[in-house]
Protein backbone atom coordinates (compact mmCIF):
# COMPACT_ATOMS: atom_id res chain seq x y z
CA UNK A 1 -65.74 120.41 -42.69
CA UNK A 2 -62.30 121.52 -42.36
CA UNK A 3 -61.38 125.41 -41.08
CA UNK A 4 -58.17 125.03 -43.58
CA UNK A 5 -54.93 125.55 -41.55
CA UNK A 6 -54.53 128.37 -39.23
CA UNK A 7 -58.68 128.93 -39.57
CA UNK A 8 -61.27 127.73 -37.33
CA UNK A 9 -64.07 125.59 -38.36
CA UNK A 10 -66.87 128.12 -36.67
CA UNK A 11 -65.58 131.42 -37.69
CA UNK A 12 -68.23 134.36 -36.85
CA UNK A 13 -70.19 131.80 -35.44
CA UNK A 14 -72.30 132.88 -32.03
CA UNK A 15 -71.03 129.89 -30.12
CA UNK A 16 -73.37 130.66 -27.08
CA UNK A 17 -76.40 129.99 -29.81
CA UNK A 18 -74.21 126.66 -31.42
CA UNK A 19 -73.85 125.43 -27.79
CA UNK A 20 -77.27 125.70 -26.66
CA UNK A 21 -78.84 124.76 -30.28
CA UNK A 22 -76.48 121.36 -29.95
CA UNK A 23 -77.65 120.45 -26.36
CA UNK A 24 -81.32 120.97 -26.73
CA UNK A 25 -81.18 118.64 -30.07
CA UNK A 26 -79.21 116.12 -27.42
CA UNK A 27 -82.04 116.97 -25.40
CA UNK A 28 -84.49 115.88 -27.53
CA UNK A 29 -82.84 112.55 -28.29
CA UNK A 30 -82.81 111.76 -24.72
CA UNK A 31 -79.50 112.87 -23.46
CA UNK A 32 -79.42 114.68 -20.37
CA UNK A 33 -77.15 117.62 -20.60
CA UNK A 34 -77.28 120.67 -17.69
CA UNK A 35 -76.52 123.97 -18.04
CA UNK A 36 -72.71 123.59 -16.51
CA UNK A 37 -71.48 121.43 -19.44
CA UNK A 38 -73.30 123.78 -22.01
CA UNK A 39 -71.27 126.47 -20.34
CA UNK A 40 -67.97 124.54 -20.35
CA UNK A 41 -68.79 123.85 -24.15
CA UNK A 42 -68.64 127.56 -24.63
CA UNK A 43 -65.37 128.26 -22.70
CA UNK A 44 -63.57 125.65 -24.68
CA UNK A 45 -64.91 126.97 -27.97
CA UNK A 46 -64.21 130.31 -26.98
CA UNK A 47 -60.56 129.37 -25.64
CA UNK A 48 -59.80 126.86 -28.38
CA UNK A 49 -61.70 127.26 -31.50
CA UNK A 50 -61.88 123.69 -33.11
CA UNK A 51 -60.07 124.11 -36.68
CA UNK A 52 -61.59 120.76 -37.55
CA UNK A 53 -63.96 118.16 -37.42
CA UNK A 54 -62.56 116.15 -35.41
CA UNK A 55 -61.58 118.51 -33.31
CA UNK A 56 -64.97 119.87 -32.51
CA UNK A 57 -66.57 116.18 -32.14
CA UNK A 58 -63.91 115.81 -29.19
CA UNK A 59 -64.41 119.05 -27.43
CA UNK A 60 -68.43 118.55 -27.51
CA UNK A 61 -68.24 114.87 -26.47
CA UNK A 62 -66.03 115.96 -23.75
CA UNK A 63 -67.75 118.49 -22.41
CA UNK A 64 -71.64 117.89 -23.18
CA UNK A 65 -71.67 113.75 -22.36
CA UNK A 66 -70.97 113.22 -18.70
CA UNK A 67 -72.08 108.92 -19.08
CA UNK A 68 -71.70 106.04 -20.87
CA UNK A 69 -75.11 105.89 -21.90
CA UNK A 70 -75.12 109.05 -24.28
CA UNK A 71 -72.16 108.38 -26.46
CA UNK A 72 -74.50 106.50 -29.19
CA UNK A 73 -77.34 109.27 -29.20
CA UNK A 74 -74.09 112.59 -28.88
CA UNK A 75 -72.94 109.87 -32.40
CA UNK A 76 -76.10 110.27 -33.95
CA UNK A 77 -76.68 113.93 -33.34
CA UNK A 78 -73.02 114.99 -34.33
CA UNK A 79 -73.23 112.60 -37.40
CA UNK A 80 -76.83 114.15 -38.48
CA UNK A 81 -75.22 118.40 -38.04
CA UNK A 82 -72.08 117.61 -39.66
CA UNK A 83 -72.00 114.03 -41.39
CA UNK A 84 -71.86 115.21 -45.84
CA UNK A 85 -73.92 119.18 -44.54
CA UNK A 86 -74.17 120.49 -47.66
CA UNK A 87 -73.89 123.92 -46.40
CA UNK A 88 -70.74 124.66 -45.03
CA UNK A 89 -70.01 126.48 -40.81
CA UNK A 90 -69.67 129.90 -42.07
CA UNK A 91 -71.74 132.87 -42.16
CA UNK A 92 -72.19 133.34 -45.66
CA UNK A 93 -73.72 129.48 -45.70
CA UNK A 94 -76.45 130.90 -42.92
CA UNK A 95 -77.79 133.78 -45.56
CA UNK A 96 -79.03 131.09 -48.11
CA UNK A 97 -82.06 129.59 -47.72
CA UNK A 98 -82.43 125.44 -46.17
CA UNK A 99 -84.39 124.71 -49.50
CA UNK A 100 -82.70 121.96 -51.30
CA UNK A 101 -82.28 122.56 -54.84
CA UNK A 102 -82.64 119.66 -57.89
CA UNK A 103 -80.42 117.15 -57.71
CA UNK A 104 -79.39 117.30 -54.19
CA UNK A 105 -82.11 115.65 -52.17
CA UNK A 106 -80.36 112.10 -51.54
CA UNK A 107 -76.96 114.05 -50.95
CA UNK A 108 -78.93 116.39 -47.96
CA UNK A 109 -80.07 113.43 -45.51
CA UNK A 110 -79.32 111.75 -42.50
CA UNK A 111 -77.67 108.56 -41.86
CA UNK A 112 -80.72 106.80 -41.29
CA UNK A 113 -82.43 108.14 -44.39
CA UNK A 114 -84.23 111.04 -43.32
CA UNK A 115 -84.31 114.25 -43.78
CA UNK A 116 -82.54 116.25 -42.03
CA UNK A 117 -84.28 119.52 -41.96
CA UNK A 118 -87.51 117.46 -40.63
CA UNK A 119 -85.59 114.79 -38.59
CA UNK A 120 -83.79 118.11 -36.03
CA UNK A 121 -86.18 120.45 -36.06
CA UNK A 122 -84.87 122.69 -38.93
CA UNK A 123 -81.63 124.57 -38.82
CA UNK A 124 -78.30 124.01 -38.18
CA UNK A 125 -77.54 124.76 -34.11
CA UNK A 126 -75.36 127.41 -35.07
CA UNK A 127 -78.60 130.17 -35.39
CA UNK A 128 -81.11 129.59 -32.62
CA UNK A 129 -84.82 130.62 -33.72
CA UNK A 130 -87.94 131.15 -31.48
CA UNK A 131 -91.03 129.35 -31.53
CA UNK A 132 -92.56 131.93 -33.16
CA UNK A 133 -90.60 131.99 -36.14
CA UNK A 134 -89.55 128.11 -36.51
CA UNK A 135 -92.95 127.05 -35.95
CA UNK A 136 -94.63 129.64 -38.22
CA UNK A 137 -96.86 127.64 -40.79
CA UNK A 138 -97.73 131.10 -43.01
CA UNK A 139 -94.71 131.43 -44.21
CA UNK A 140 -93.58 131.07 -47.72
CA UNK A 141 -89.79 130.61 -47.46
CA UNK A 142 -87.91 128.79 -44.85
CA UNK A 143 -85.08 130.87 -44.57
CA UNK A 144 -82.55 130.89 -41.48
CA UNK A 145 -83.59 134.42 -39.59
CA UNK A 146 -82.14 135.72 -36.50
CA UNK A 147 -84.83 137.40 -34.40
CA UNK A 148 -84.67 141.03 -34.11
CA UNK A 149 -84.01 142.74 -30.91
CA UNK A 150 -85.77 145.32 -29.88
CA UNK A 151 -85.88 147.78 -26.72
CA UNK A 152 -87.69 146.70 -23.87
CA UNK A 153 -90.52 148.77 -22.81
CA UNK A 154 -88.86 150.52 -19.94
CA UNK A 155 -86.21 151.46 -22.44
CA UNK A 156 -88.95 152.70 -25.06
CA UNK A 157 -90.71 154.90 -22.59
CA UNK A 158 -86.93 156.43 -21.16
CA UNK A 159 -87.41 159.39 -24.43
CA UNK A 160 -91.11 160.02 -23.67
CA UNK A 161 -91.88 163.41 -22.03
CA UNK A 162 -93.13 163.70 -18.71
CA UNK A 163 -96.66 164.59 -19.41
CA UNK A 164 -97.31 161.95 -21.33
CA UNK A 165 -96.39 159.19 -18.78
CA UNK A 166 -99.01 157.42 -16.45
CA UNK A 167 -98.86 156.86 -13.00
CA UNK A 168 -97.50 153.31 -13.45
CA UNK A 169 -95.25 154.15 -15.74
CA UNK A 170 -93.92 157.08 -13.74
CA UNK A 171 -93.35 154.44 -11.01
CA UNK A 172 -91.56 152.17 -12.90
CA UNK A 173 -89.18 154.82 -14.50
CA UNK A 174 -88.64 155.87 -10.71
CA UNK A 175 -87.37 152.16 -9.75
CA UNK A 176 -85.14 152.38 -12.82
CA UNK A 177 -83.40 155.77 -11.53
CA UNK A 178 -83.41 154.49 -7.58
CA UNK A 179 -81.01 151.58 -9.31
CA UNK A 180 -78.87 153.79 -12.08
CA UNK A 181 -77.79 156.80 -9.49
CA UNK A 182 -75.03 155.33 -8.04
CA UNK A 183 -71.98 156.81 -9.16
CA UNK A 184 -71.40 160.07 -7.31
CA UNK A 185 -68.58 162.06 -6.92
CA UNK A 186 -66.20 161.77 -3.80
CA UNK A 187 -64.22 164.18 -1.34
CA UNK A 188 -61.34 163.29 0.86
CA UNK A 189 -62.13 163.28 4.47
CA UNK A 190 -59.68 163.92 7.46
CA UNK A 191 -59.60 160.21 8.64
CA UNK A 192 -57.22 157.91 7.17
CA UNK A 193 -56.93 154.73 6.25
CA UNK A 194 -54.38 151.62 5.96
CA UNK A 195 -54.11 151.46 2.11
CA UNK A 196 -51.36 150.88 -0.26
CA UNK A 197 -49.21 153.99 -1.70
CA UNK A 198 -50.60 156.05 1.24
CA UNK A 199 -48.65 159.43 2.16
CA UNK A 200 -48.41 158.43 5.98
CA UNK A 201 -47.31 155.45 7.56
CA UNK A 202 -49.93 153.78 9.80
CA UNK A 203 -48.41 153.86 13.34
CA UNK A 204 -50.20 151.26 15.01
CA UNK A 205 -51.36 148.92 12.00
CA UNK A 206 -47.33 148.97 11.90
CA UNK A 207 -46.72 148.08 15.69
CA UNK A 208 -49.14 145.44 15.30
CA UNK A 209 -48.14 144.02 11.91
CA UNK A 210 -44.15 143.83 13.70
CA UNK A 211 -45.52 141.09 16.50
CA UNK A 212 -44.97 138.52 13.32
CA UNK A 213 -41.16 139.94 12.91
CA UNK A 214 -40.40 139.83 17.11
CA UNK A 215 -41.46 143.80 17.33
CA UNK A 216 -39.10 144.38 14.30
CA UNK A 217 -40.98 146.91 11.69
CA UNK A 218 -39.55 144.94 8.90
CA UNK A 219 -42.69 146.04 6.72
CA UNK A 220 -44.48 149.52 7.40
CA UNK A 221 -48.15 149.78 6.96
CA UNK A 222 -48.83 153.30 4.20
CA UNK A 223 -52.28 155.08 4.89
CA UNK A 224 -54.29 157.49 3.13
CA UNK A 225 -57.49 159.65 3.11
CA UNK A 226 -60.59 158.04 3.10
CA UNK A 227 -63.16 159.20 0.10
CA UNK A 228 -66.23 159.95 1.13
CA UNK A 229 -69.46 160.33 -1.34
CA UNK A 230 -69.92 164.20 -1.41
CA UNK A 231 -73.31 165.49 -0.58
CA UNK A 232 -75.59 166.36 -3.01
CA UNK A 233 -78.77 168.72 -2.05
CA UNK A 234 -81.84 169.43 -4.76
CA UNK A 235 -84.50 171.72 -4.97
CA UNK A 236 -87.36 171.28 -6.99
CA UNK A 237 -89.93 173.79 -8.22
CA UNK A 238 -93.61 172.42 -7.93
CA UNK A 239 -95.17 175.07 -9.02
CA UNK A 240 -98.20 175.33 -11.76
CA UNK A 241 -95.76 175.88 -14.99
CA UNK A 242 -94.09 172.97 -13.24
CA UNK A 243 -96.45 170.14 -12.87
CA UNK A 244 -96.07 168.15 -15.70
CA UNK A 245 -92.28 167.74 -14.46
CA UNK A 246 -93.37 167.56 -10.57
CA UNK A 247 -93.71 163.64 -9.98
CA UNK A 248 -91.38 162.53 -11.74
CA UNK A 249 -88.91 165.39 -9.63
CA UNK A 250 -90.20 163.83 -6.94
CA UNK A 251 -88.97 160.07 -7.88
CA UNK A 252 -85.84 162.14 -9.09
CA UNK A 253 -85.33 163.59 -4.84
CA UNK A 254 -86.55 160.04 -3.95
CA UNK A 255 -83.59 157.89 -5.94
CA UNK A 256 -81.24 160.70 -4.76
CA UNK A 257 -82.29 160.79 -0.97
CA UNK A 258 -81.78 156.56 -1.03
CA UNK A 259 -78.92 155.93 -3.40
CA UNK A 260 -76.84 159.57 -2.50
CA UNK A 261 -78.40 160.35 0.76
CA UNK A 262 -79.23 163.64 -0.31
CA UNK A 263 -81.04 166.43 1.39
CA UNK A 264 -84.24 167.46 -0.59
CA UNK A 265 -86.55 170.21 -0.41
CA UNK A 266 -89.47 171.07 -2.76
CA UNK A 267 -90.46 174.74 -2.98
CA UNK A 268 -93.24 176.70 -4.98
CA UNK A 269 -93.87 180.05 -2.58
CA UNK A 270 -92.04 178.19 0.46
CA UNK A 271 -89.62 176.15 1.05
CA UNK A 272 -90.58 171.94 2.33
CA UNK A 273 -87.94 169.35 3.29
CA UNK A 274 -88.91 165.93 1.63
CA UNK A 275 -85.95 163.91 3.26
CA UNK A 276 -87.50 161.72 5.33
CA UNK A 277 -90.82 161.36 3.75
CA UNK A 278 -89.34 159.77 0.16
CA UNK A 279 -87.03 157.93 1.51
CA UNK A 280 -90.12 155.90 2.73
CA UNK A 281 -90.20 152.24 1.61
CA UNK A 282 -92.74 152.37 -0.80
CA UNK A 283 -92.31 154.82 -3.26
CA UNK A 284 -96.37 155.39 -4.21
CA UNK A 285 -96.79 156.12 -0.47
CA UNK A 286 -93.51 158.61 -0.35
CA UNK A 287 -94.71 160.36 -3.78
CA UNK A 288 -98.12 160.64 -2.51
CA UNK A 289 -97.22 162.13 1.58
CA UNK A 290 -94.56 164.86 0.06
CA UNK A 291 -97.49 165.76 -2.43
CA UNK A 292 -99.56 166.19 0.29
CA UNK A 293 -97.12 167.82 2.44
CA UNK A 294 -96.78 170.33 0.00
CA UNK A 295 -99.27 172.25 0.62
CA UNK A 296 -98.19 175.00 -2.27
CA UNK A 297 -97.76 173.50 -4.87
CA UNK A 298 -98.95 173.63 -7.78
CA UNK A 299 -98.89 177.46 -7.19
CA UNK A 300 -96.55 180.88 -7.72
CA UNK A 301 -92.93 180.55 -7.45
CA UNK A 302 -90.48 182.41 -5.58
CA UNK A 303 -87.21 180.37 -6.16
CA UNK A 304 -85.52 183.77 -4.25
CA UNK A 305 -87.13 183.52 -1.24
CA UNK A 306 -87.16 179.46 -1.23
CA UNK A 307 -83.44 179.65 -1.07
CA UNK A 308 -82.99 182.44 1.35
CA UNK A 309 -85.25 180.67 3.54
CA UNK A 310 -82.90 177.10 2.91
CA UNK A 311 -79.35 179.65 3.52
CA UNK A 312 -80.84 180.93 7.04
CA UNK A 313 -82.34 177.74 8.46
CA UNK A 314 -80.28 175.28 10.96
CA UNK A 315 -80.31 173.06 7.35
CA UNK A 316 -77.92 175.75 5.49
CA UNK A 317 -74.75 173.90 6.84
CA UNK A 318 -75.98 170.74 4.85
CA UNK A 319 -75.08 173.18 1.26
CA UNK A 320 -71.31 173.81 2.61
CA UNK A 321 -69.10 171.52 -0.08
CA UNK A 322 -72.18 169.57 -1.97
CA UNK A 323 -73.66 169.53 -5.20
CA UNK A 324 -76.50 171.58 -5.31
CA UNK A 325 -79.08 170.58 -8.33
CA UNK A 326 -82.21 173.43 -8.61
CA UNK A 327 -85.13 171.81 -10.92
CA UNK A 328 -87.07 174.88 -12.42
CA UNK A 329 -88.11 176.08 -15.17
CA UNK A 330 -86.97 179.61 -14.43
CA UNK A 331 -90.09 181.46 -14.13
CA UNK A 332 -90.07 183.55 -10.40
CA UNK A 333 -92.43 186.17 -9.14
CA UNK A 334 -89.26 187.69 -6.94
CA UNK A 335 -87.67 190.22 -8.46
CA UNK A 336 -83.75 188.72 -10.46
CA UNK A 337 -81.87 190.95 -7.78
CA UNK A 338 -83.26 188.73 -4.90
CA UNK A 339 -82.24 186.08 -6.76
CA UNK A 340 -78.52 187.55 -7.80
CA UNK A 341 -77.90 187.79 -3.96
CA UNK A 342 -79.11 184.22 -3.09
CA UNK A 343 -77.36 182.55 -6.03
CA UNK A 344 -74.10 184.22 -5.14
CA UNK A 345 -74.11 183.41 -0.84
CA UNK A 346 -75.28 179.68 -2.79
CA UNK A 347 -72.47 179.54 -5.04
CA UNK A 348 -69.93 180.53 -1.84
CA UNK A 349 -71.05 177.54 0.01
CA UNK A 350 -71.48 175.09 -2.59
CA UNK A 351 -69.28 173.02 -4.37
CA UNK A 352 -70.46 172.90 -7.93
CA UNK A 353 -74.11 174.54 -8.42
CA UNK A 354 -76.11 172.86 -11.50
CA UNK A 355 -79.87 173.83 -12.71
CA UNK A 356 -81.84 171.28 -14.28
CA UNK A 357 -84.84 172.91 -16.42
CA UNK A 358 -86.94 171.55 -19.02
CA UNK A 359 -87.34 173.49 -21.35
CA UNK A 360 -83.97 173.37 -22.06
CA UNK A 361 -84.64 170.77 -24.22
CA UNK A 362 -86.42 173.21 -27.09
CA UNK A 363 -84.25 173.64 -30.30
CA UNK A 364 -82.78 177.00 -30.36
CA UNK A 365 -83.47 177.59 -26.25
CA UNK A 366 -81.68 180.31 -25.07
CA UNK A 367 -82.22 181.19 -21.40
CA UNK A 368 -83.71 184.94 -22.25
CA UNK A 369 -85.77 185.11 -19.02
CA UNK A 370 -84.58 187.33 -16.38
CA UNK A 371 -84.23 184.92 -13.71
CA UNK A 372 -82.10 182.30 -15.79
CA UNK A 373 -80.25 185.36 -17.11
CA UNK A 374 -79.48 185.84 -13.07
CA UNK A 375 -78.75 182.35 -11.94
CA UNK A 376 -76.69 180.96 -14.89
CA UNK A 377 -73.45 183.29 -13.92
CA UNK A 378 -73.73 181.13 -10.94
CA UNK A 379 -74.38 177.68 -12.00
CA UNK A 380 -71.80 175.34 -13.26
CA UNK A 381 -74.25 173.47 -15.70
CA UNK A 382 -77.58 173.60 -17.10
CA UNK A 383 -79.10 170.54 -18.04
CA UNK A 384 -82.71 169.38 -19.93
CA UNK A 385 -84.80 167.77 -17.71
CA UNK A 386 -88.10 166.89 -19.40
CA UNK A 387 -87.61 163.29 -20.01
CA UNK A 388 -86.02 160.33 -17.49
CA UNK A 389 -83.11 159.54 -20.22
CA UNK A 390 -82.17 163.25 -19.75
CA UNK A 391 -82.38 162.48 -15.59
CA UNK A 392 -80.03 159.40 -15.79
CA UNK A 393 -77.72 161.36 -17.72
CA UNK A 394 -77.43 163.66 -14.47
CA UNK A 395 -74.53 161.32 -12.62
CA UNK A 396 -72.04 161.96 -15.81
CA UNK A 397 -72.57 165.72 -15.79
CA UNK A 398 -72.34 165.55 -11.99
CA UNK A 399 -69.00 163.92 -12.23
CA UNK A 400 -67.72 166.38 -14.77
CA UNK A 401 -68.94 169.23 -12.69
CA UNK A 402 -67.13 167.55 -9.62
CA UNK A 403 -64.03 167.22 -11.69
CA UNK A 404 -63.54 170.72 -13.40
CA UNK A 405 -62.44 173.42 -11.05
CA UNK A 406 -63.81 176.93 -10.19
CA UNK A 407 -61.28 178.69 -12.93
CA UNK A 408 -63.03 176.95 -15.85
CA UNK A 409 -66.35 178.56 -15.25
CA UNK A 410 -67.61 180.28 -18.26
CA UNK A 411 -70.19 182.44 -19.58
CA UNK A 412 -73.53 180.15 -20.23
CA UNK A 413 -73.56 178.91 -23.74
CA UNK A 414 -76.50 176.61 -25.09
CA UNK A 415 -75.30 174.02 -27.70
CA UNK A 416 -78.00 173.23 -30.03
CA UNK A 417 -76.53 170.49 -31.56
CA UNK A 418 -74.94 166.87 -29.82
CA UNK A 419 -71.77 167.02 -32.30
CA UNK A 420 -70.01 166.93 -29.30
CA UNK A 421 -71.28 164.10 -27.53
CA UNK A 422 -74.13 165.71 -25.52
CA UNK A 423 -77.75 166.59 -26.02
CA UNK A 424 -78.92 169.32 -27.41
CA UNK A 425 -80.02 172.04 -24.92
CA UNK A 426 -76.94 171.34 -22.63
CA UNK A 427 -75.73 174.93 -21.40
CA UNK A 428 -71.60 173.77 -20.54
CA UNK A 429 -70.30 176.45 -18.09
């Protein structure tokens, strides 16, 4: 049972499943052993990998047996794993199957004679099964599996289009975003701050700190600009071509308004603030007031007028230096010069414009419609929006957009492939 010299005895081994494997067959013999020494096993196997028998009887006594009274039982247990194992602590001896073959029955017991297989449950504790699959009387071989893992169901429905949701789901994908948004891009503010390597020296954080020196300034106090999360304003389309994608906008404004506190407005043939109605506490009761407050939706659109309306109303001042993020589709009943002229007084106040549409996500989209055709020149990013994976993915493009200057603007260019690391149907500008 030797890991030769230089080797450790568990190499590849999971030692989180060997530790917990050990103390519930310790467990199970009577022994009382808490989570804190299973965890202490683990550090010290993960720390010091035993390279021996002896080695790995000492560390597991030491940290898994906290009396007297469960040094016989740890013994017996230890001496039943590891006392003449046939199969040897390496990964290649877990593929094989527990079966004895002829010959070896007497050699593959326990010191009192039986079995060992039968006597510990089956299994060595270096592979931890389920219920399920160690207790499974149907099957025909007893070989030593590891469960597969598969995605949860939150993460299963992440891919699945809009329309195809329910209303619980929806919900539940709406929790998940209110949780993921959280890293937004920041601005420096005119307040400072006491903070190491900061460009000016903190005048009276100084004076105070010298009342420990007798009013000498033996060590000055450096302060810098505070960072402050930019602000971040969306519009979303509700009209008809638009309501597959509307609810789940709406728990898109919601996460946005509580995790960015964002401004957000909902337009079809007129412009609605949302702010404080989602950032109510229940999120069925805010989707369900800003659908009713809406009272166009589902309707035209006239994204032209909706943000000439935002640019002239007391709430304009809230677009000077954010990141503002349009959800449409692109289909307007204004005409694309009304739009040319609100996208470009948008794109002078704003500090990085991006358009999130879903039917970006098509193979082969190219945005041929005259109103994309007059937005994109101002937009720093168009993005597929048709699924919730495609909305989390919304904080890294926001970041890059935050990052990259007005100078690397380009003409729109859809990328039908994701050789480059992003989806297909992402429009880098």
């Amino acid at each position: 049972m030797s890991g030769g010299p230089g080797r450790p005895l568990l190499p590849a081994v999971d030692r989180a499943a060997f530790a917990v494997a050990l103390a519930s067959r310790l467990r199970a013999r009577g022994v009382r052993v808490g989570h804190t020494p299973v965890q202490d096993f683990v550090r010290a196997l993960d720390r010091t990998p035993p390279a021996s028998r002896t080695a790995l009887y000492w560390t597991a006594r030491i940290c898994l047996i906290r009396d007297h009274d469960g040094l016989a039982e740890f013994d017996a247990v230890f001496e039943a794993v590891f006392g003449d194992a046939l199969l040897a602590a390496d990964p290649h001896a877990r593929r094989n199957p527990l079966g004895n073959s002829a010959g070896e029955d007497d050699e593959y017991t326990s010191v009192d004679g039986a079995p060992r297989q039968e006597q510990d449950g089956g299994g060595l504790p270096w592979v931890t099964l389920p219920p399920a699959v160690a207790g499974a009387d149907d099957s025909d071989d007893n070989l030593l599996t590891v469960p597969e893992r598969l995605p949860s169901e939150l993460d299963g429905l992440m891919d699945t289009p809009f329309g195809q949701l329910s209303p619980q789901e929806m919900a539940l994908l709406g929790r998940r975003l209110e949780t993921a948004l959280r890293d937004w891009p920041t601005r420096r503010s005119r307040r400072f701050a006491p903070r190491p390597g900061g460009a000016r020296i903190a005048v009276r954080a100084t004076m105070a700190r010298s009342r420990r020196t007798g009013w000498e300034p033996v060590r000055l106090v450096r302060a810098g600009q505070v960072a402050r999360p930019r602000r971040v304003v969306m519009l979303c389309d509700v009209s008809q071509s638009m309501q597959p994608q509307a609810v789940a906008y709406l728990h898109l404004m919601r996460a946005l308004a509580l995790t960015a506190d964002a401004e957000v407005f909902a337009f079809a043939t007129s412009l609605t603030r949302l702010t404080t109605v989602l950032t109510h506490r229940s999120a069925d009761v805010a989707v369900a007031e800003a659908s009713e407050r809406v009272v166009d939706r589902f309707g035209g659109t006239r994204i032209a007028t909706s943000l000439q309306t935002l640019l002239t109303s007391h709430h304009g001042s809230v677009l000077r230096g954010a990141v503002v993020i349009i959800g449409s589709d692109g289909w307007d009943g204004d005409p694309p010069e009304q739009l040319t002229a609100a996208m470009t007084r948008l794109r002078r106040r704003a500090h990085r414009v991006i358009w999130l549409n879903p039917r970006a996500s098509a193979p082969g989209f190219v945005p041929s419609t005259s109103t994309m055709a007059a937005a994109l020149p101002h937009c720093d990013a168009l993005l597929p929006a048709h699924t919730f994976a495609s909305l989390l993915r919304l904080t890294t493009e926001v970041v890059r957009c935050a990052r990259h200057g007005a100078a690397h603007r380009r003409s729109p260019a859809v990328s039908s492939t994701a050789s480059r690391g992003r989806p297909a149907g992402t429009a880098r500008l």
